[in-house]
C-alpha atoms as a PDB file:
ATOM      1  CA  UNK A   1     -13.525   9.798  19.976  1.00  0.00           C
ATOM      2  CA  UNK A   2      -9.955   9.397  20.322  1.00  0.00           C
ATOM      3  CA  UNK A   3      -8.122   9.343  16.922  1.00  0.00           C
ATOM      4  CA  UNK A   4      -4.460   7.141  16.399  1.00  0.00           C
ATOM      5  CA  UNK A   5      -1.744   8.776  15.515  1.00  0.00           C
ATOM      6  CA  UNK A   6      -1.107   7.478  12.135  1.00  0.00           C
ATOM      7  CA  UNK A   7      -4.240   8.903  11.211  1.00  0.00           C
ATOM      8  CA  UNK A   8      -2.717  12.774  11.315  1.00  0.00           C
ATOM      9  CA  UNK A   9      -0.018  12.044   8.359  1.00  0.00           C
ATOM     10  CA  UNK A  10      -2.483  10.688   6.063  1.00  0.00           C
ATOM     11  CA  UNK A  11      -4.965  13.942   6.392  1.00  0.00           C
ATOM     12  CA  UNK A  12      -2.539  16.205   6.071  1.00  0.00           C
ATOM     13  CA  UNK A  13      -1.210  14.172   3.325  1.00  0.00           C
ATOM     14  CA  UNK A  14      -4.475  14.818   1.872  1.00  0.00           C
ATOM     15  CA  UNK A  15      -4.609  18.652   2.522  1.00  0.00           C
ATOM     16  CA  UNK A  16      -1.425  18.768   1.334  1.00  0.00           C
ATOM     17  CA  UNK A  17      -2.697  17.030  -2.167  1.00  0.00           C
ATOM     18  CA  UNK A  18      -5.833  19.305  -2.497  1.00  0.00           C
ATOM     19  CA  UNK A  19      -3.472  22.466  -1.961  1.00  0.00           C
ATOM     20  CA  UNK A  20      -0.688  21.748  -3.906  1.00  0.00           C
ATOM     21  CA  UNK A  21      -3.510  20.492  -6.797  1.00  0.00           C
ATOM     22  CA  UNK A  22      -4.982  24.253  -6.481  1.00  0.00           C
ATOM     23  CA  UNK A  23      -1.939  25.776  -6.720  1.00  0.00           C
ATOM     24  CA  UNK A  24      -0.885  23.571  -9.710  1.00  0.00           C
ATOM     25  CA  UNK A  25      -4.672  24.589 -11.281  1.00  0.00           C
ATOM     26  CA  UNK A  26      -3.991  28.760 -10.303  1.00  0.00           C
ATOM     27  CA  UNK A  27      -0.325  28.133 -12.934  1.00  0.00           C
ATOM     28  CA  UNK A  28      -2.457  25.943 -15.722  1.00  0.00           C
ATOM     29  CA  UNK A  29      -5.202  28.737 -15.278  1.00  0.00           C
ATOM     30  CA  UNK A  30      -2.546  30.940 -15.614  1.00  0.00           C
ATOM     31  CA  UNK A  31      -0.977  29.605 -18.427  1.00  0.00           C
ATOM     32  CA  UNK A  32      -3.631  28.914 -20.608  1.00  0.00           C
ATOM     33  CA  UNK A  33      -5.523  31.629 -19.926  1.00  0.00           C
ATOM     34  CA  UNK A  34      -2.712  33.364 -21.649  1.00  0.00           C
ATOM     35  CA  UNK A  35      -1.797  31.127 -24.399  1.00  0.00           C
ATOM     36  CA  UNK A  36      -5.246  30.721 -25.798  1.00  0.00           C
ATOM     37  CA  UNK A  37      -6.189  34.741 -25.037  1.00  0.00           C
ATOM     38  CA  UNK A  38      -9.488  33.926 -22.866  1.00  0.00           C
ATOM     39  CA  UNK A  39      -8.158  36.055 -19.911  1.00  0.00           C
ATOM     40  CA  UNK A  40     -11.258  38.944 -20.042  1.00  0.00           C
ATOM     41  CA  UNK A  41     -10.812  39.666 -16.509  1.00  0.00           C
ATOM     42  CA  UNK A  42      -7.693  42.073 -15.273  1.00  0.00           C
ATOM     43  CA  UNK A  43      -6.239  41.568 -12.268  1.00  0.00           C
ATOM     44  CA  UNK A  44      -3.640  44.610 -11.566  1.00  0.00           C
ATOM     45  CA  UNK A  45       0.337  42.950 -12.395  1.00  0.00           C
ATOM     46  CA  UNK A  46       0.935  43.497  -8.333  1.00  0.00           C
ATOM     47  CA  UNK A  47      -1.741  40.946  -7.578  1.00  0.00           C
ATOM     48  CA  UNK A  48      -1.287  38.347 -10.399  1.00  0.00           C
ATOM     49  CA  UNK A  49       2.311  38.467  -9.024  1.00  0.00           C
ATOM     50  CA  UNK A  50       1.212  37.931  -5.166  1.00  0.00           C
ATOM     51  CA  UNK A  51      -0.695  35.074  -6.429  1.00  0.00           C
ATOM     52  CA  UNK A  52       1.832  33.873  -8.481  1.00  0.00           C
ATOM     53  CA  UNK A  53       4.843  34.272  -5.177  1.00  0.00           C
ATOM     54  CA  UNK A  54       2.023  32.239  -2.852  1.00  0.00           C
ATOM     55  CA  UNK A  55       1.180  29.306  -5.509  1.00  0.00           C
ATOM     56  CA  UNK A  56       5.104  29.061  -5.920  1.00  0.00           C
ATOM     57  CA  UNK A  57       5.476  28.891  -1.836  1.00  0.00           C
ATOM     58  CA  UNK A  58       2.346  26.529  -1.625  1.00  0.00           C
ATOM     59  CA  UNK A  59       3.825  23.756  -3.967  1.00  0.00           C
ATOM     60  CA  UNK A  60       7.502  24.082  -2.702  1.00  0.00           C
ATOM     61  CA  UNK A  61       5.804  23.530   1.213  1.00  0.00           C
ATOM     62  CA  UNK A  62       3.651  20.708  -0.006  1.00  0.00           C
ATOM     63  CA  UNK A  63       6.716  19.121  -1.788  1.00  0.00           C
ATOM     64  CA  UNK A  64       9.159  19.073   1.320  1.00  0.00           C
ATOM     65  CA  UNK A  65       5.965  18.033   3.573  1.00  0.00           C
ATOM     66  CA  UNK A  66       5.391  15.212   1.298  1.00  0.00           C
ATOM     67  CA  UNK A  67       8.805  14.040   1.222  1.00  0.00           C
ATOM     68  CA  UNK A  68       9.212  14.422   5.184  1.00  0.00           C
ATOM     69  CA  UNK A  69       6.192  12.440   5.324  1.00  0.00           C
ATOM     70  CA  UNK A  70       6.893   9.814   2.797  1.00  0.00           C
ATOM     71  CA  UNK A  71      10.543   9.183   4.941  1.00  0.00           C
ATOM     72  CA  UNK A  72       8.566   8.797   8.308  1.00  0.00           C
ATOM     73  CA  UNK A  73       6.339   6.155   6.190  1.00  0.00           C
ATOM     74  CA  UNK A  74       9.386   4.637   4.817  1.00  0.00           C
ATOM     75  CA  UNK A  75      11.226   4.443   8.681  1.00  0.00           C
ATOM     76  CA  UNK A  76       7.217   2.845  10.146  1.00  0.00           C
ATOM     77  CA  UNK A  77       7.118   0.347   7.598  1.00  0.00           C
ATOM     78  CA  UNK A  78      10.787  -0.862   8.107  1.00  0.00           C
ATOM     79  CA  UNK A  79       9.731  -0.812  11.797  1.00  0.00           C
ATOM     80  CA  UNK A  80       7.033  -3.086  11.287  1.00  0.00           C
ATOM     81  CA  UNK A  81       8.732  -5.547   8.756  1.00  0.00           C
ATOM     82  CA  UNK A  82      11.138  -5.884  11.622  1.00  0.00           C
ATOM     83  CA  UNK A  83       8.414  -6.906  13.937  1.00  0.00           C
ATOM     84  CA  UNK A  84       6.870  -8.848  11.366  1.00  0.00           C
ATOM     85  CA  UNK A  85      10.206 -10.810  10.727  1.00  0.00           C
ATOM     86  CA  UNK A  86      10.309 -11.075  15.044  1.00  0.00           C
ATOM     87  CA  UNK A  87       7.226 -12.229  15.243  1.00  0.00           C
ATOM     88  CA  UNK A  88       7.746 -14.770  12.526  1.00  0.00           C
ATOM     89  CA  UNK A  89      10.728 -15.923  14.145  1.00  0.00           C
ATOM     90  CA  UNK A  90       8.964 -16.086  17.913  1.00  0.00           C
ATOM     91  CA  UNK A  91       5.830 -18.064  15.894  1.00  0.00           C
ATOM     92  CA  UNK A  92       8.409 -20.526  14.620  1.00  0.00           C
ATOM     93  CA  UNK A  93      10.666 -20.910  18.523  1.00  0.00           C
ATOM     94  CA  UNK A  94       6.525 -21.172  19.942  1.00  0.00           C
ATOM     95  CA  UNK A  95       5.724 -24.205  17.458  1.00  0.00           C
ATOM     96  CA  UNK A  96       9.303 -25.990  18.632  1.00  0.00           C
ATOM     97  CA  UNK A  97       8.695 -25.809  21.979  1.00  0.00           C
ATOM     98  CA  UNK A  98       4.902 -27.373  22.073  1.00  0.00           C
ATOM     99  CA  UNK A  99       5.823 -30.362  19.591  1.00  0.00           C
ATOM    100  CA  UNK A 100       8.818 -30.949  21.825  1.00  0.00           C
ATOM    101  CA  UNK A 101       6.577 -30.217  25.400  1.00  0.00           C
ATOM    102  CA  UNK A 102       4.170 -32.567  23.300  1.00  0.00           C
ATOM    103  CA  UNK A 103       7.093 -35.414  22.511  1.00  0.00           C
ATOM    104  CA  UNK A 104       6.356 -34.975  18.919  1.00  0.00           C
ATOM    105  CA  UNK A 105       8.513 -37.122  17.257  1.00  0.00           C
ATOM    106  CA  UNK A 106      10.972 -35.322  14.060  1.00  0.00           C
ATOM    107  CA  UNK A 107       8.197 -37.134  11.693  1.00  0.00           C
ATOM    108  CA  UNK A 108       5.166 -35.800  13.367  1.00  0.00           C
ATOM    109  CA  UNK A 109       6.910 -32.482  13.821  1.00  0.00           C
ATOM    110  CA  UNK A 110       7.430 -32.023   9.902  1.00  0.00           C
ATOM    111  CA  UNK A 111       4.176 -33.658   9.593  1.00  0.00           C
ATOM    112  CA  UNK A 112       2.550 -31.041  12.304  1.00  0.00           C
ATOM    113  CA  UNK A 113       4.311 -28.133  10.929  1.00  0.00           C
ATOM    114  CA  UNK A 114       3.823 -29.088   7.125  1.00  0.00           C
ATOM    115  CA  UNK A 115      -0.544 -29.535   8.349  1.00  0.00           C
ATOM    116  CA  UNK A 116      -0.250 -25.883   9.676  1.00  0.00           C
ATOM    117  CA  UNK A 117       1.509 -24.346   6.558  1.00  0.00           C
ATOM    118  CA  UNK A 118      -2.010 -25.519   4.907  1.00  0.00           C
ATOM    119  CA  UNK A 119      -0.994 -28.889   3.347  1.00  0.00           C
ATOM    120  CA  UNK A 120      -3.085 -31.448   3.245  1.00  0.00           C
ATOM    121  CA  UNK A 121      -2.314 -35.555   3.821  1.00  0.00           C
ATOM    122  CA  UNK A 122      -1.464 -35.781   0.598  1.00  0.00           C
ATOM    123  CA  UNK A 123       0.213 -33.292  -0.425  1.00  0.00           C
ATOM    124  CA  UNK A 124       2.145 -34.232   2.762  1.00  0.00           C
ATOM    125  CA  UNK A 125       2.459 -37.570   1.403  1.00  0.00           C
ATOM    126  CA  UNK A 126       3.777 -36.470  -1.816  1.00  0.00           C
ATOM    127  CA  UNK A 127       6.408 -33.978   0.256  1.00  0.00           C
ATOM    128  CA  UNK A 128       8.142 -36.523   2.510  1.00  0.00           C
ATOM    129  CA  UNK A 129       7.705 -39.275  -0.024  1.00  0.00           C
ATOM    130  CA  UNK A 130       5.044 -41.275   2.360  1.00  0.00           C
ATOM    131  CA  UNK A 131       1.700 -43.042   1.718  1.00  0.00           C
ATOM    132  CA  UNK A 132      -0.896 -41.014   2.702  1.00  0.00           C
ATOM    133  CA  UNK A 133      -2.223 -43.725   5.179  1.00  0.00           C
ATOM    134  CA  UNK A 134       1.165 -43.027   7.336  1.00  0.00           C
ATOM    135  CA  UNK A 135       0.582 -39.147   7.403  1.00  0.00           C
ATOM    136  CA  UNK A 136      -2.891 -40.017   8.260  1.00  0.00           C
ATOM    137  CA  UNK A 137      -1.298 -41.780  11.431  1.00  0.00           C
ATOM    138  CA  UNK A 138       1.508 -39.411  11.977  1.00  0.00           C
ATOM    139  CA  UNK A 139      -1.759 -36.593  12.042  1.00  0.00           C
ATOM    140  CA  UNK A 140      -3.493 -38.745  14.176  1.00  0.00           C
ATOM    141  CA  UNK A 141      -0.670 -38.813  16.781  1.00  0.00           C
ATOM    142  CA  UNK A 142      -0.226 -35.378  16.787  1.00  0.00           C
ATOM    143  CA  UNK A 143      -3.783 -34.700  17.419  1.00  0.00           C
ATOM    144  CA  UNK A 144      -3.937 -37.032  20.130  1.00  0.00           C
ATOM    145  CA  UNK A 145      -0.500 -35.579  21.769  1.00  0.00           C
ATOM    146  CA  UNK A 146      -1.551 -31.988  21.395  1.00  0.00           C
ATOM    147  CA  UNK A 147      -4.875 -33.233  22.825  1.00  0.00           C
ATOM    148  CA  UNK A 148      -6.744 -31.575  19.756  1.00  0.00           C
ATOM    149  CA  UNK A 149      -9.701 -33.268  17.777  1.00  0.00           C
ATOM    150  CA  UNK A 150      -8.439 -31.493  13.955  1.00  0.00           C
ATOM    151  CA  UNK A 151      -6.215 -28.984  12.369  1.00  0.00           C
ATOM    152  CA  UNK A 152      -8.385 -26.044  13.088  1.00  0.00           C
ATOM    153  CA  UNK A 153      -7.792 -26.538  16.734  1.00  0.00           C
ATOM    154  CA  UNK A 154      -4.229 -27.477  16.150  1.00  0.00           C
ATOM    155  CA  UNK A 155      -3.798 -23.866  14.559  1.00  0.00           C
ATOM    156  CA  UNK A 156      -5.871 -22.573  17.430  1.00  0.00           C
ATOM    157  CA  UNK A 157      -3.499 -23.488  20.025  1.00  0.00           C
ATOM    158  CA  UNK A 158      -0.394 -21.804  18.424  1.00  0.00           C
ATOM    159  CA  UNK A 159      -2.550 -18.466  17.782  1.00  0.00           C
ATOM    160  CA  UNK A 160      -3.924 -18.531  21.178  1.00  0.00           C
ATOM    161  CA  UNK A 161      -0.253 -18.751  22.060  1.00  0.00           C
ATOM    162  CA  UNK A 162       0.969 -15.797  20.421  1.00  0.00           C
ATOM    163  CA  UNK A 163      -1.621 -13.654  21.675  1.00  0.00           C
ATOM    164  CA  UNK A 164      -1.481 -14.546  25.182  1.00  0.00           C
ATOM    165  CA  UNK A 165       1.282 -12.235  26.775  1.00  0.00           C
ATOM    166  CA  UNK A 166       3.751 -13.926  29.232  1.00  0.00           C
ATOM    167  CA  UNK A 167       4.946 -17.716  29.054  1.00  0.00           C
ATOM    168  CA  UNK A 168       3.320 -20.379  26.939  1.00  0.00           C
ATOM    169  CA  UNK A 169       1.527 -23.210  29.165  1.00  0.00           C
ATOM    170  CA  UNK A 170       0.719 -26.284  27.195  1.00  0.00           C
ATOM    171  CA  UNK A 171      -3.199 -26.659  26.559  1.00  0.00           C
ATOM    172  CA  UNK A 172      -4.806 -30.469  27.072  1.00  0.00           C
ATOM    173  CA  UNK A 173      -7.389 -29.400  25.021  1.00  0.00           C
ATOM    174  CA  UNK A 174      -9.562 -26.515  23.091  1.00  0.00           C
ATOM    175  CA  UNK A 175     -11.737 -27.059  25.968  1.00  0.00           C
ATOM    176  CA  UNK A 176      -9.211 -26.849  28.516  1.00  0.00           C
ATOM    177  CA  UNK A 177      -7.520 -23.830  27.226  1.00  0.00           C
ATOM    178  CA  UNK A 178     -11.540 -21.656  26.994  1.00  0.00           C
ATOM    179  CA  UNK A 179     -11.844 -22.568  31.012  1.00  0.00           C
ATOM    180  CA  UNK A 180      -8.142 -21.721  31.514  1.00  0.00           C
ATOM    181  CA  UNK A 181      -8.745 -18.422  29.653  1.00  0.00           C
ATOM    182  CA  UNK A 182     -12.455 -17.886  31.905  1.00  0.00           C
ATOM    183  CA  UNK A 183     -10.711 -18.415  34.940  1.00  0.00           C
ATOM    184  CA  UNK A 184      -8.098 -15.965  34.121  1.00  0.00           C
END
């Protein structure tokens, strides 16, 4: 089983934790050991100091490990937002294009692009300061320009789109696009 790469930080991350946690313990041990006089076992002074020297070591490696670690999760995740903002963007330029290869007019493009941000008629309605009954019809002509029966497949055309690598071809229909996709 092949493991991803950003699987490695997060277990050592972990080993990290669970050592620097026993090291932290050995100096609390330590401590109150002494403090509250329970310590009935003698370890020579040599050894207690060993110990003590290798605890030290262990938390000052698994605090520069965590910080190197939490940078390179700080430099991934501003990686991704960037590709998130992209592919935001490319989403948005991928809508424009199939109202305009649809000849979507500006109303039913607002009207589309409103009905894929989740609104519904009326809350459309209430938006562009329409009756319901002419977002109704504006839906209606987007549907039957896009070739789609309802918003489901509407929103199925533009994810199709962003998954499939290369240039976007316009799809006639749900159907159209599954035998497009099986001949493939």
């Amino acid at each position: 089983m092949r493991r991803s790469p950003g699987r490695y930080p997060i277990i050592l991350l972990g080993c990290l934790t669970v050592f620097q946690l026993a090291c932290a313990g050995f100096f609390i041990s330590e401590f109150l050991t002494e403090v509250l006089g329970l310590r009935h076992w003698a370890l020579p002074f040599a050894w207690r100091e060993i110990l003590q020297i290798l605890a030290s070591l262990g938390l000052a490696i698994g605090s520069v490990t965590s910080v190197l670690l939490l940078r390179q999760a700080k430099r991934r995740m501003t990686v991704m937002q960037r590709q998130l903002r992209a592919a935001s963007g490319a989403f948005h330029a991928v809508m424009r294009e199939f109202f305009v290869d649809w000849g979507l007019s500006p109303s039913e493009s607002d009207v589309a692009m409103f009905a894929l941000r989740g609104y519904t008629n009326a809350e459309i309605a209430t938006l562009r300061d329409k009756s319901t009954a002419t977002i109704k019809s504006q839906m209606n002509a987007v549907f039957r320009k896009a070739g789609v029966a309802n918003r489901a497949e509407l929103m199925g055309v533009f994810v199709d789109a962003m998954m499939v690598a290369g240039d976007h071809e316009t799809p006639q229909s749900p159907a159209e696009t599954s035998v497009r996709s099986a001949v493939a």
